[in-house]
PDB file of N, CA and C in Angstrom:
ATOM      1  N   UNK A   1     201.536  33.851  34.812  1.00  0.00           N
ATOM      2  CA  UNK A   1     202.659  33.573  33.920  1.00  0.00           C
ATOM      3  C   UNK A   1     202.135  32.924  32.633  1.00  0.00           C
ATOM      4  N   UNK A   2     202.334  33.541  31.284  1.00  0.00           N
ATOM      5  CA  UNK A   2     202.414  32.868  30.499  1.00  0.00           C
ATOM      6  C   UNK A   2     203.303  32.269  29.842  1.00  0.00           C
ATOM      7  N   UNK A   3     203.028  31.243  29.180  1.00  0.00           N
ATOM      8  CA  UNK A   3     204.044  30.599  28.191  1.00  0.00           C
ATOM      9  C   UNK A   3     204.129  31.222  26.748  1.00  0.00           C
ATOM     10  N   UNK A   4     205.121  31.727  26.104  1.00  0.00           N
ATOM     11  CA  UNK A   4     205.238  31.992  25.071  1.00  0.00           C
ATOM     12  C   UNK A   4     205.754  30.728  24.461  1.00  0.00           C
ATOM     13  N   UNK A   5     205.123  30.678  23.170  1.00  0.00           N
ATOM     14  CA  UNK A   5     205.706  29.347  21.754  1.00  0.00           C
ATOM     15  C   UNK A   5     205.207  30.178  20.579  1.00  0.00           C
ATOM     16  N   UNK A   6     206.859  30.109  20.159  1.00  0.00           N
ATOM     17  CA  UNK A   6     206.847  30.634  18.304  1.00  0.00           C
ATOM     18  C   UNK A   6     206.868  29.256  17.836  1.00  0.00           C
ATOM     19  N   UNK A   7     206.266  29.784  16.559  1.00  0.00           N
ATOM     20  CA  UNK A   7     205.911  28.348  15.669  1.00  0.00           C
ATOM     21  C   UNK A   7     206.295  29.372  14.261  1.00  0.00           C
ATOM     22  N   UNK A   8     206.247  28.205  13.342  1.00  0.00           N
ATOM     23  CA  UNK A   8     206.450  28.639  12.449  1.00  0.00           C
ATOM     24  C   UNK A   8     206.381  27.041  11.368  1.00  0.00           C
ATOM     25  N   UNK A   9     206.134  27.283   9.890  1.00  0.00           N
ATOM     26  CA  UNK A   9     206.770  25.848   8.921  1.00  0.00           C
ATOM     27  C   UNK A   9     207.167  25.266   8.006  1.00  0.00           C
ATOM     28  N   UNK A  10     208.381  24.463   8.492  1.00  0.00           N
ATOM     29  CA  UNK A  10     208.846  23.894   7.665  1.00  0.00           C
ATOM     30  C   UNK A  10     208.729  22.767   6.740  1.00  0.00           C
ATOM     31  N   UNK A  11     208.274  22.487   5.261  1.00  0.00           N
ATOM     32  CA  UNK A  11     208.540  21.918   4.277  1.00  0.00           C
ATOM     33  C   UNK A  11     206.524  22.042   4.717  1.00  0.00           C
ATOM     34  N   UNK A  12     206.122  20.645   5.306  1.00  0.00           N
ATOM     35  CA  UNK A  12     204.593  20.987   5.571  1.00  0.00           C
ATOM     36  C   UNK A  12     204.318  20.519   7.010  1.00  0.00           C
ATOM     37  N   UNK A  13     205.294  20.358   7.668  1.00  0.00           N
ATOM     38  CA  UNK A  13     205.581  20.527   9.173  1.00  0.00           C
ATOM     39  C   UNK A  13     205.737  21.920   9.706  1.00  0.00           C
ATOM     40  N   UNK A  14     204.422  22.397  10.978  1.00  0.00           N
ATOM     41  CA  UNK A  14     204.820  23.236  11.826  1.00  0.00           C
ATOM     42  C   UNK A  14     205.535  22.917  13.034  1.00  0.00           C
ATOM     43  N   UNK A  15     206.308  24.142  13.655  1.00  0.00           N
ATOM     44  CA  UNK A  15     207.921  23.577  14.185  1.00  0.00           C
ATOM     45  C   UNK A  15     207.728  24.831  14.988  1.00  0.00           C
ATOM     46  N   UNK A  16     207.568  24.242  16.495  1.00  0.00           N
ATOM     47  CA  UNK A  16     207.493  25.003  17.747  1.00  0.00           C
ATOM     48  C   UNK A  16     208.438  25.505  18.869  1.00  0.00           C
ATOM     49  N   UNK A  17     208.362  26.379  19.368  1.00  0.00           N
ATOM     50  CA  UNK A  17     210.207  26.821  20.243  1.00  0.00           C
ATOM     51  C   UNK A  17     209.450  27.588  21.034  1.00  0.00           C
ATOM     52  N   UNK A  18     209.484  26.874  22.076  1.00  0.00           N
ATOM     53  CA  UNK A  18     209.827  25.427  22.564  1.00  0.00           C
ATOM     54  C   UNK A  18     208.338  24.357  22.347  1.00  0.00           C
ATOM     55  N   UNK A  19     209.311  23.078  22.287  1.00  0.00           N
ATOM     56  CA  UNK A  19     207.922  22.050  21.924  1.00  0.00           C
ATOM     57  C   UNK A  19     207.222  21.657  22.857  1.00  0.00           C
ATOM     58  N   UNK A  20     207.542  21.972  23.937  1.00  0.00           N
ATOM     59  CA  UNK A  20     206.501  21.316  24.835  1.00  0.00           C
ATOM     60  C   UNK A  20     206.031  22.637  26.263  1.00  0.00           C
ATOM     61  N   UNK A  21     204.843  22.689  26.387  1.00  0.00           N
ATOM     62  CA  UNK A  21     204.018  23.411  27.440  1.00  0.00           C
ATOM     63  C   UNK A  21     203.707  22.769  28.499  1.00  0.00           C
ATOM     64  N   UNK A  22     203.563  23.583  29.890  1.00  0.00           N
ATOM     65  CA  UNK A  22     202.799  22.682  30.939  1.00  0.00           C
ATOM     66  C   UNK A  22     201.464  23.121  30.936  1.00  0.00           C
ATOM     67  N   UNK A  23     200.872  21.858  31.314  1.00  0.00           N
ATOM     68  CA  UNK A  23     199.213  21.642  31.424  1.00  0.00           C
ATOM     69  C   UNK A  23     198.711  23.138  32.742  1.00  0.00           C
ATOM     70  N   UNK A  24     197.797  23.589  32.532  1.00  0.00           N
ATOM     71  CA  UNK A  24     197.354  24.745  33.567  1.00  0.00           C
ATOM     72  C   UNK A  24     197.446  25.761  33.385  1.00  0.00           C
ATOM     73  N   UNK A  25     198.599  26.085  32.603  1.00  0.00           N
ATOM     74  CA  UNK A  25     199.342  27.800  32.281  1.00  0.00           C
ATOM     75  C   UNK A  25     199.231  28.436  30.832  1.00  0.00           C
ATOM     76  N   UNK A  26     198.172  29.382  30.642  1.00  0.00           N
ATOM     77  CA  UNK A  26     197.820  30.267  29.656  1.00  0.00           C
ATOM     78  C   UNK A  26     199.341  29.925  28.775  1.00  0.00           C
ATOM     79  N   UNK A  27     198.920  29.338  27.399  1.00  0.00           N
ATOM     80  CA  UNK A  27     199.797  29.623  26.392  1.00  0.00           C
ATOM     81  C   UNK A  27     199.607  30.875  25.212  1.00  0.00           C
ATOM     82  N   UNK A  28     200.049  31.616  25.299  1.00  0.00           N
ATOM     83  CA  UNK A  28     200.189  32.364  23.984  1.00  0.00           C
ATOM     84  C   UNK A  28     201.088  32.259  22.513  1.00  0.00           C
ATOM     85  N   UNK A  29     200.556  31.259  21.824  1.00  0.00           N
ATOM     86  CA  UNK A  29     201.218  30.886  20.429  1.00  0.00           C
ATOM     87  C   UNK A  29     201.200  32.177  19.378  1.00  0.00           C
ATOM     88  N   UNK A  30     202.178  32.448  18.825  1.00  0.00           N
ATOM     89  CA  UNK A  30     202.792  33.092  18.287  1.00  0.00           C
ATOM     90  C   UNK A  30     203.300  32.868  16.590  1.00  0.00           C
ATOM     91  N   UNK A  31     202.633  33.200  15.737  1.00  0.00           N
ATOM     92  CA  UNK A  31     202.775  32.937  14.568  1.00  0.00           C
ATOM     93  C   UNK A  31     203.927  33.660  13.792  1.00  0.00           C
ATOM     94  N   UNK A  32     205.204  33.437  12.917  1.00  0.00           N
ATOM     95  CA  UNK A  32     205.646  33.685  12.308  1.00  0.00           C
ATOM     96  C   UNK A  32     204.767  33.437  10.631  1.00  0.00           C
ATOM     97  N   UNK A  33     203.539  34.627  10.446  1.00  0.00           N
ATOM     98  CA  UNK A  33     202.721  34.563   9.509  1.00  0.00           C
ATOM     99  C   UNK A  33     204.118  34.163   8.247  1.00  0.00           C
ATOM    100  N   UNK A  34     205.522  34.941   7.435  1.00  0.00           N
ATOM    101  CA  UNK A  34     206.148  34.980   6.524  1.00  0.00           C
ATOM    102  C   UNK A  34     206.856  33.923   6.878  1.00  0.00           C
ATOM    103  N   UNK A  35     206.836  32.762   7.481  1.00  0.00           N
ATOM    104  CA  UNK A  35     207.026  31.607   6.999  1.00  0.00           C
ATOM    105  C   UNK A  35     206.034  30.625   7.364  1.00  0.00           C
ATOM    106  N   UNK A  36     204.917  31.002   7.330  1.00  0.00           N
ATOM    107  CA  UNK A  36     203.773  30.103   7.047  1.00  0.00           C
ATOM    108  C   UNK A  36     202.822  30.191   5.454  1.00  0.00           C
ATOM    109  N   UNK A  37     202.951  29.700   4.834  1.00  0.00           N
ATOM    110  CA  UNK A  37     202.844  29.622   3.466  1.00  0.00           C
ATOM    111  C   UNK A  37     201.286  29.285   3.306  1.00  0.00           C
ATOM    112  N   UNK A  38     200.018  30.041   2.550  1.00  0.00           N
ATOM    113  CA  UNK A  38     199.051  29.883   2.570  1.00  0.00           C
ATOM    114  C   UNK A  38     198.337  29.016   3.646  1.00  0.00           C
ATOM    115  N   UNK A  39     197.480  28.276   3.499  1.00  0.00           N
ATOM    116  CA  UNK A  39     196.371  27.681   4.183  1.00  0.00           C
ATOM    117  C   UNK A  39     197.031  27.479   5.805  1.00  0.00           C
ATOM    118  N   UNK A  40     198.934  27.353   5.501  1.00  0.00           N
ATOM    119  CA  UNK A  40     199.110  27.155   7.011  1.00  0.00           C
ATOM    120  C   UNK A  40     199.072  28.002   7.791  1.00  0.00           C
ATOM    121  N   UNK A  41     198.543  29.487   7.790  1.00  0.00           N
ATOM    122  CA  UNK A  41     197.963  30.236   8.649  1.00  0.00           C
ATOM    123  C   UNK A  41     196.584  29.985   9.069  1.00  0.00           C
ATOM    124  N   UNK A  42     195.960  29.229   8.783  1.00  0.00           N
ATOM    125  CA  UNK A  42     194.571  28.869   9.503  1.00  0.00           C
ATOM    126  C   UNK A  42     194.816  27.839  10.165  1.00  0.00           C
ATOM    127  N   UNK A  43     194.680  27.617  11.568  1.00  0.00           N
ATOM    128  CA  UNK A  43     195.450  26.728  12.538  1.00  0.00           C
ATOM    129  C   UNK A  43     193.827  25.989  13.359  1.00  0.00           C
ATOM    130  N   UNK A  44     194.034  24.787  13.449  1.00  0.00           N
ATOM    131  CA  UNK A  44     193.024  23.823  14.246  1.00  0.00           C
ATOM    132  C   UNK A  44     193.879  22.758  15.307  1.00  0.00           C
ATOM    133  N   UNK A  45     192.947  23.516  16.476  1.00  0.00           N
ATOM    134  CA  UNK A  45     193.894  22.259  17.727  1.00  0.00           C
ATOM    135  C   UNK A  45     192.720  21.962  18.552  1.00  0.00           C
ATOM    136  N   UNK A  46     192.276  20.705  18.110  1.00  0.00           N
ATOM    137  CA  UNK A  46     191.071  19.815  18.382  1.00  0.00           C
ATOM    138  C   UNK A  46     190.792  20.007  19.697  1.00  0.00           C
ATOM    139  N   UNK A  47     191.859  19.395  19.885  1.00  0.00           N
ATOM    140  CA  UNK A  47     191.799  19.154  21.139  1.00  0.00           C
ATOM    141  C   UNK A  47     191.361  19.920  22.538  1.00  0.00           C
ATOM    142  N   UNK A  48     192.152  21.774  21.933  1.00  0.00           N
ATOM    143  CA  UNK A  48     191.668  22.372  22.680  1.00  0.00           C
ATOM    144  C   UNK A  48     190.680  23.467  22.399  1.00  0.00           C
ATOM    145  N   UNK A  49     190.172  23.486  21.391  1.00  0.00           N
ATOM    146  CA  UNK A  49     188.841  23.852  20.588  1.00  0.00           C
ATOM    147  C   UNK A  49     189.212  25.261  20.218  1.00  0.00           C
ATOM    148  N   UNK A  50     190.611  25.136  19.744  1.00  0.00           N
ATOM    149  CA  UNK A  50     191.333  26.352  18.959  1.00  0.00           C
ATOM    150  C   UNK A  50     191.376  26.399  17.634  1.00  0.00           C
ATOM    151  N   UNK A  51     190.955  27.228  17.046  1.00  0.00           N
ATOM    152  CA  UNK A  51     190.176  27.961  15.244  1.00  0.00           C
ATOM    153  C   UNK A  51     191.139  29.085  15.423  1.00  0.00           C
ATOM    154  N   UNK A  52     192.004  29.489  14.654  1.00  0.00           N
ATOM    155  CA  UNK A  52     192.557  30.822  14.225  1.00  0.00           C
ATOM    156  C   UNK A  52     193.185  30.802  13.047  1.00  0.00           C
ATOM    157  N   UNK A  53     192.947  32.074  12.608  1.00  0.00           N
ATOM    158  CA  UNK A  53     193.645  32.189  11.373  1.00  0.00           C
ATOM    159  C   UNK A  53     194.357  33.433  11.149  1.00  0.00           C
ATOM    160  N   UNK A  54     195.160  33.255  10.929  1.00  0.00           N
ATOM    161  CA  UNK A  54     196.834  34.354  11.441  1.00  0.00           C
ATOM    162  C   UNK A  54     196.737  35.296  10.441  1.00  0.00           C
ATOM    163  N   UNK A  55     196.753  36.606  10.622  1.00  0.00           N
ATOM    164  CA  UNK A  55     196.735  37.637   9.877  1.00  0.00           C
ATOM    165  C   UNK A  55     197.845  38.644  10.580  1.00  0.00           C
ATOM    166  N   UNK A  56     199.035  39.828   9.497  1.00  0.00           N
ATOM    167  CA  UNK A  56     200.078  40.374   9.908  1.00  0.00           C
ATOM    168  C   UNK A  56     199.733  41.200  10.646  1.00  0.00           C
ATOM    169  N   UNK A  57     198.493  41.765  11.194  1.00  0.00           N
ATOM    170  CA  UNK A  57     197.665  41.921  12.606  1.00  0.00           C
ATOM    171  C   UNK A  57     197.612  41.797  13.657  1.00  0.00           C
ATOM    172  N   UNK A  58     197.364  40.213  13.296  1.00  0.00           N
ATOM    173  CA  UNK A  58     196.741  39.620  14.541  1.00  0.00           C
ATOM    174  C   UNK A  58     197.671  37.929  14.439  1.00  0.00           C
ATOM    175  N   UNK A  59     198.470  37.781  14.700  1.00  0.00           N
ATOM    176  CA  UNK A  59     199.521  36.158  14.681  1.00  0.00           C
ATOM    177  C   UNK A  59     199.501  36.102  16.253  1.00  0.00           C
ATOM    178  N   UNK A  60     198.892  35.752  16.534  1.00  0.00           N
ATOM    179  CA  UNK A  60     199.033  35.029  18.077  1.00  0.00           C
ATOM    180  C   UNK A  60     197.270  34.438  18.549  1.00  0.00           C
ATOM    181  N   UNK A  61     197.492  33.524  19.384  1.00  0.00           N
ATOM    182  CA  UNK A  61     196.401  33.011  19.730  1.00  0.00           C
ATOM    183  C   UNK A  61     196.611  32.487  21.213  1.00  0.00           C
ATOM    184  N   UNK A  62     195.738  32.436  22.094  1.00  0.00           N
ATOM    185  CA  UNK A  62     195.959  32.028  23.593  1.00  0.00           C
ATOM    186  C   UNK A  62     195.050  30.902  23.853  1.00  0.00           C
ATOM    187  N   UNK A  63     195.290  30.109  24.504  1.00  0.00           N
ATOM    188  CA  UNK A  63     194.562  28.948  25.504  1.00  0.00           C
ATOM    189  C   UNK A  63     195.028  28.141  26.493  1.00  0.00           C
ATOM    190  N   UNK A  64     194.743  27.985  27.430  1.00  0.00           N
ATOM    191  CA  UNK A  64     195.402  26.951  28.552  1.00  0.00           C
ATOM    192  C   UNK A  64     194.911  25.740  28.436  1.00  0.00           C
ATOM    193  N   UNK A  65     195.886  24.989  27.621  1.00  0.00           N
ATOM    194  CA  UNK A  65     195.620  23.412  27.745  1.00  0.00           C
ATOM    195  C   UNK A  65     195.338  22.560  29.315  1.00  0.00           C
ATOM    196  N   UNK A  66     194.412  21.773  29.308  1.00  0.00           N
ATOM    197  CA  UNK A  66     193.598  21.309  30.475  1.00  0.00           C
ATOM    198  C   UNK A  66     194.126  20.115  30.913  1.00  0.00           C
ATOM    199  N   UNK A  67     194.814  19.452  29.738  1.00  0.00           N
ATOM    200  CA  UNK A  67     195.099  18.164  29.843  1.00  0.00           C
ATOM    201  C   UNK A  67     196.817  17.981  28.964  1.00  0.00           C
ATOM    202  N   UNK A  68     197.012  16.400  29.607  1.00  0.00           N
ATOM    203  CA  UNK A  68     198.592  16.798  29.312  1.00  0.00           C
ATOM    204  C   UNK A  68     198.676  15.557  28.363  1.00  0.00           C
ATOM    205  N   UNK A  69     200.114  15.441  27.447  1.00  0.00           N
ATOM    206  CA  UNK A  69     200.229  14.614  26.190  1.00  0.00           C
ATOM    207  C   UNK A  69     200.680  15.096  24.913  1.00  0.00           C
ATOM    208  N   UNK A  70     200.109  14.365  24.046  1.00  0.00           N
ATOM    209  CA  UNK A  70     200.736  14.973  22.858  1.00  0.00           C
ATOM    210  C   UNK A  70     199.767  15.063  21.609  1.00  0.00           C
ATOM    211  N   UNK A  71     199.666  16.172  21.318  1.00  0.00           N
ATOM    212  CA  UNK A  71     198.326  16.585  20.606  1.00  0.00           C
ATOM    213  C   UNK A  71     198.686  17.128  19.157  1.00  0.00           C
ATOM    214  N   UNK A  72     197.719  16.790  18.184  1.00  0.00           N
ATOM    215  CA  UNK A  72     198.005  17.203  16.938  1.00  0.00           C
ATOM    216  C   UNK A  72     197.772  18.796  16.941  1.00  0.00           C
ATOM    217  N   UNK A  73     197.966  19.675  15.776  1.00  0.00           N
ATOM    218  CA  UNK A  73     197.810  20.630  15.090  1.00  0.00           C
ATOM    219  C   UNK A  73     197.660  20.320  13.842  1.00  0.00           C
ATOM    220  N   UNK A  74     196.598  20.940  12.887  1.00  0.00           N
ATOM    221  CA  UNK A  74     196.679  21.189  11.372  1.00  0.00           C
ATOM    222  C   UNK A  74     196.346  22.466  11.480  1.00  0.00           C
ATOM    223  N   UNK A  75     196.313  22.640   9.999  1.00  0.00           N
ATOM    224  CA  UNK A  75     196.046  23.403   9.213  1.00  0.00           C
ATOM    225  C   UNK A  75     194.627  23.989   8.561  1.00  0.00           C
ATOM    226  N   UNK A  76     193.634  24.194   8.515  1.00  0.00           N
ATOM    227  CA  UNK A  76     192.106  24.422   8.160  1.00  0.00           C
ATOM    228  C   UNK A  76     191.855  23.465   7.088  1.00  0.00           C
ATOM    229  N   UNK A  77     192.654  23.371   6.295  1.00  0.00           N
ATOM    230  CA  UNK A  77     192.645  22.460   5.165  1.00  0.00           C
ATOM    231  C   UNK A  77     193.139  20.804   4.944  1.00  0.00           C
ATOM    232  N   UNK A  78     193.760  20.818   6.224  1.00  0.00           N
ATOM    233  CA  UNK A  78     194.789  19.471   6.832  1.00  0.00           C
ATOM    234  C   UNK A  78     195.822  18.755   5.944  1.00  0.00           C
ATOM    235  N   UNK A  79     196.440  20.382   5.414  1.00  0.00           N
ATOM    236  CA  UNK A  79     197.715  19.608   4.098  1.00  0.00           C
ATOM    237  C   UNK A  79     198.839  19.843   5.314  1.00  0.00           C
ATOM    238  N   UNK A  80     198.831  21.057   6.410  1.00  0.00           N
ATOM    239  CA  UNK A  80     200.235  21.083   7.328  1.00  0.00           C
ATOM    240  C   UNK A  80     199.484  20.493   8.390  1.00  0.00           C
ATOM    241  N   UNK A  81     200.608  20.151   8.988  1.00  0.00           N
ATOM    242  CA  UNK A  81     200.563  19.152  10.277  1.00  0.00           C
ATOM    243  C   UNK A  81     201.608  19.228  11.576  1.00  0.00           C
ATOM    244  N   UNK A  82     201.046  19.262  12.721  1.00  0.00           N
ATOM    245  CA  UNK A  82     202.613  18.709  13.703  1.00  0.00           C
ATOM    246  C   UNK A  82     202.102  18.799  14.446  1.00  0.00           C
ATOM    247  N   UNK A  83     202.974  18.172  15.732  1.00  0.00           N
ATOM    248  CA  UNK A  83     202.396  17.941  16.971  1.00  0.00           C
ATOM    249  C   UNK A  83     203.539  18.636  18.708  1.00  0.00           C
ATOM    250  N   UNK A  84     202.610  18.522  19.236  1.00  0.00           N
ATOM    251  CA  UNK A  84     203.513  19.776  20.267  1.00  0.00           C
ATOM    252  C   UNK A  84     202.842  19.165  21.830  1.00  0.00           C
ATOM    253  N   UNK A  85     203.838  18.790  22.842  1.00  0.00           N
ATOM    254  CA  UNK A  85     203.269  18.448  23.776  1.00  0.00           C
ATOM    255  C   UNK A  85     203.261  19.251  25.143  1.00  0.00           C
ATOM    256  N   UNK A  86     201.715  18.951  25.853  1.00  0.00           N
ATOM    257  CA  UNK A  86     201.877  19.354  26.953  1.00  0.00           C
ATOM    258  C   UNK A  86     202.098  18.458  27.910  1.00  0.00           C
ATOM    259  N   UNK A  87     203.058  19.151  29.074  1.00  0.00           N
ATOM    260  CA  UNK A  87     203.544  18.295  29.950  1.00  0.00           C
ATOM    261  C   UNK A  87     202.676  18.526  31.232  1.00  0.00           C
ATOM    262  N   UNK A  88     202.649  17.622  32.604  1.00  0.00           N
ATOM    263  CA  UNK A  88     201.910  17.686  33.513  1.00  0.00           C
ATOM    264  C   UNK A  88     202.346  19.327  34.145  1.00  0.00           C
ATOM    265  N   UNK A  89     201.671  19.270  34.857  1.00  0.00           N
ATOM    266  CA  UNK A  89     201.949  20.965  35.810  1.00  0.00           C
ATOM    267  C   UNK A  89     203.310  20.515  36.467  1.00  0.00           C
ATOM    268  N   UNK A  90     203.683  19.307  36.985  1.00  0.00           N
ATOM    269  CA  UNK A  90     204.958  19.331  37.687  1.00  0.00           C
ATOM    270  C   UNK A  90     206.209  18.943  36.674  1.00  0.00           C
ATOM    271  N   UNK A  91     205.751  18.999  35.176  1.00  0.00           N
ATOM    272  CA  UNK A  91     206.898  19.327  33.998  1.00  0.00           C
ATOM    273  C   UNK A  91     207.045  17.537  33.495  1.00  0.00           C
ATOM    274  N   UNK A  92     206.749  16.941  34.446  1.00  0.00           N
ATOM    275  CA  UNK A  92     206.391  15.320  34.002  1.00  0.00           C
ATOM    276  C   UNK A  92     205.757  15.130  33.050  1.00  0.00           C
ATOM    277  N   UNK A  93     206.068  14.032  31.634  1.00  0.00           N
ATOM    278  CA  UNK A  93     205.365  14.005  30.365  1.00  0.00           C
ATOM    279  C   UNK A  93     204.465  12.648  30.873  1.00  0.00           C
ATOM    280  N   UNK A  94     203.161  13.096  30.059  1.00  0.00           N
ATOM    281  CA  UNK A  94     202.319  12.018  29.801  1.00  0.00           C
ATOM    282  C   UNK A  94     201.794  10.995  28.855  1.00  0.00           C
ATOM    283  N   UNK A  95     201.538  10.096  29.323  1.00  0.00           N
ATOM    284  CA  UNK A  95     201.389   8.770  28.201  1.00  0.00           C
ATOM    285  C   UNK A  95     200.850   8.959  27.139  1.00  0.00           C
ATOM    286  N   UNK A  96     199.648  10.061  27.405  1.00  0.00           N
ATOM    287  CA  UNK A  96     198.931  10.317  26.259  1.00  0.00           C
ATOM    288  C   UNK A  96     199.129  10.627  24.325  1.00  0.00           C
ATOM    289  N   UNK A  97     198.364  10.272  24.048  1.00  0.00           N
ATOM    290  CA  UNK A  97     199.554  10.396  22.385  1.00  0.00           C
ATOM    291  C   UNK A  97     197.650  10.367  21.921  1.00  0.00           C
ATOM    292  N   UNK A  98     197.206  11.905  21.250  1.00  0.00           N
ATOM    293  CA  UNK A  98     195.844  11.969  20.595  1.00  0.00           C
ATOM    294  C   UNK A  98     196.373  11.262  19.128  1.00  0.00           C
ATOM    295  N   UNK A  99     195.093  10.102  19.595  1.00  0.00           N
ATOM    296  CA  UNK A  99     195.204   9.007  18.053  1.00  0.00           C
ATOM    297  C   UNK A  99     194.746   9.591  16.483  1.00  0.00           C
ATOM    298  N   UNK A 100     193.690  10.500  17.203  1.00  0.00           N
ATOM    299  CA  UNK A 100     193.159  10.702  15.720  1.00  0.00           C
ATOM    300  C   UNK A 100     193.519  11.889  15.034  1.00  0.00           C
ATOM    301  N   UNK A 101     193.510  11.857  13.569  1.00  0.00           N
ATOM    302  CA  UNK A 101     194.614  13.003  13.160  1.00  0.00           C
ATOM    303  C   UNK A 101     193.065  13.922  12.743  1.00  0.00           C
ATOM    304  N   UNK A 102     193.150  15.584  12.581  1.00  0.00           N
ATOM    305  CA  UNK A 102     192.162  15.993  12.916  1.00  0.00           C
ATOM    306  C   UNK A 102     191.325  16.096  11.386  1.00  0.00           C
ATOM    307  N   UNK A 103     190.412  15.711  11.328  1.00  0.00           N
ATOM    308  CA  UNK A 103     189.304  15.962   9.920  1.00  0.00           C
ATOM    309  C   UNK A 103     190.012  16.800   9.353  1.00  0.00           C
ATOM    310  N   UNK A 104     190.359  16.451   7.643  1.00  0.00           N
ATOM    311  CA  UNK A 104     190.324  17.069   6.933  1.00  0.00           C
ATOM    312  C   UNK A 104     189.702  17.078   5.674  1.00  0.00           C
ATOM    313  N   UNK A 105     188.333  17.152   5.950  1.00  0.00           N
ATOM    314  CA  UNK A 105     187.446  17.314   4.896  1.00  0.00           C
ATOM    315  C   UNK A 105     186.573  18.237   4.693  1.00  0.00           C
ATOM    316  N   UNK A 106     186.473  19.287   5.286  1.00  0.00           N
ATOM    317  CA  UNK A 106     186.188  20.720   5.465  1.00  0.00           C
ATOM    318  C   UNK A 106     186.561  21.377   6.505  1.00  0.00           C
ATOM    319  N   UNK A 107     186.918  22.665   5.271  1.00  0.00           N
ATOM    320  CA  UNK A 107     187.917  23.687   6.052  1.00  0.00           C
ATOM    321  C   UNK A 107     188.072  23.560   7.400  1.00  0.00           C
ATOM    322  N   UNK A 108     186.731  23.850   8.355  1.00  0.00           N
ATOM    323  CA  UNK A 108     187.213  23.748   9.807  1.00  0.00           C
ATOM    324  C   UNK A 108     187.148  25.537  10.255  1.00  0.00           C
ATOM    325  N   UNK A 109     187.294  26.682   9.542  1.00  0.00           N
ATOM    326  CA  UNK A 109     187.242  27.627   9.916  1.00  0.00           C
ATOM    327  C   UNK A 109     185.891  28.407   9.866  1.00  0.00           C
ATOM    328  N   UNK A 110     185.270  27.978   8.898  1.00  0.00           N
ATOM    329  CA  UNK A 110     183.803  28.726   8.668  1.00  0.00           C
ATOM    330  C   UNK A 110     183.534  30.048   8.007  1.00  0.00           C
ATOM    331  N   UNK A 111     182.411  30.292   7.794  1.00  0.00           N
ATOM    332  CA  UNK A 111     182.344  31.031   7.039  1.00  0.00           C
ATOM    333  C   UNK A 111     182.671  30.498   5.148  1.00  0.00           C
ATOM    334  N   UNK A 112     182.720  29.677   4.817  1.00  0.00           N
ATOM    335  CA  UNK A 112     183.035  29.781   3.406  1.00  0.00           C
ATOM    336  C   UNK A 112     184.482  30.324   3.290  1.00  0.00           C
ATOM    337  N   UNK A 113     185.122  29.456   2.221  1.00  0.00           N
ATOM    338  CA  UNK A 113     186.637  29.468   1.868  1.00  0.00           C
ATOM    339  C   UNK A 113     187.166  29.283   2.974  1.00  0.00           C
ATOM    340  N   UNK A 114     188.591  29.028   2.605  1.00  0.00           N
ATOM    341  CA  UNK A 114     189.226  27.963   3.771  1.00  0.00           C
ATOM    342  C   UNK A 114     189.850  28.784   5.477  1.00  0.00           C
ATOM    343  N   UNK A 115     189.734  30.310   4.618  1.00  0.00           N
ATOM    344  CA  UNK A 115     190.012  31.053   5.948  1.00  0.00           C
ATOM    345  C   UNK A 115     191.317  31.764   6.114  1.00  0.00           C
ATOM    346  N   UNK A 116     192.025  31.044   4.761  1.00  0.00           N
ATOM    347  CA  UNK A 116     193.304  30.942   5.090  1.00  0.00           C
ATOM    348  C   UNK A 116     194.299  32.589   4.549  1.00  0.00           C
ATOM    349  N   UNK A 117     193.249  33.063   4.007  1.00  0.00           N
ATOM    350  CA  UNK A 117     193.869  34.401   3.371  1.00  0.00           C
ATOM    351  C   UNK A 117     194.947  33.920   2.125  1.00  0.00           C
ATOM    352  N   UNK A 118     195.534  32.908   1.743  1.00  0.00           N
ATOM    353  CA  UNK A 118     196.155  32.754   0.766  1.00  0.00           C
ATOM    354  C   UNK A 118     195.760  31.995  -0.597  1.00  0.00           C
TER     355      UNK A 118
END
């Protein structure tokens, strides 16, 4: 079973449906590329050592978060931001709250330029 989450963002907040995942179960995130406005198609989630950058192609990305809480997202460039939590496998939320907001002092995607196609 996977979890589907559309995201998409608003003002320089990305904004997830639904916001929260359980820990264990393959997520497949789902990009609404035409309302993600330049650089916020290049997506970094530290935490779970997720790099993508959304093209009208290719807008989706998969990983099964390992651990449960509440974890940042940016942007390659770290001007968008938001946060989206995973809950334990038995749907119980955890204490956890990731303190540090993720580097934004290079891109983060590689290769030269920010990645972001815009």
């Amino acid at each position: 079973e996977v979890q589907i989450v559309k995201m998409h963002v608003e003002g320089s907040q990305y904004v997830f449906e639904p916001t929260s995942v359980k820990k264990g179960m393959p997520v497949r995130l789902e990009a609404d590329i035409a309302r993600m406005p330049g650089c916020a198609k290049g997506i970094v989630i530290s935490e779970f050592n997720v790099k993508k950058s959304f093209t009208s192609k290719d807008n989706f990305v998969e990983f099964t978060p390992d651990k449960a809480g509440t974890f940042y997202i940016a942007c390659s460039m770290n001007m968008y931001r938001g946060t989206f939590t995973v809950l334990e496998a038995d749907g119980t939320k955890a204490d956890y709250v990731q303190t540090s907001l993720p580097s934004g002092s290079s891109c983060g995607m590689g290769g030269g330029g920010c990645g972001c196609g815009g």
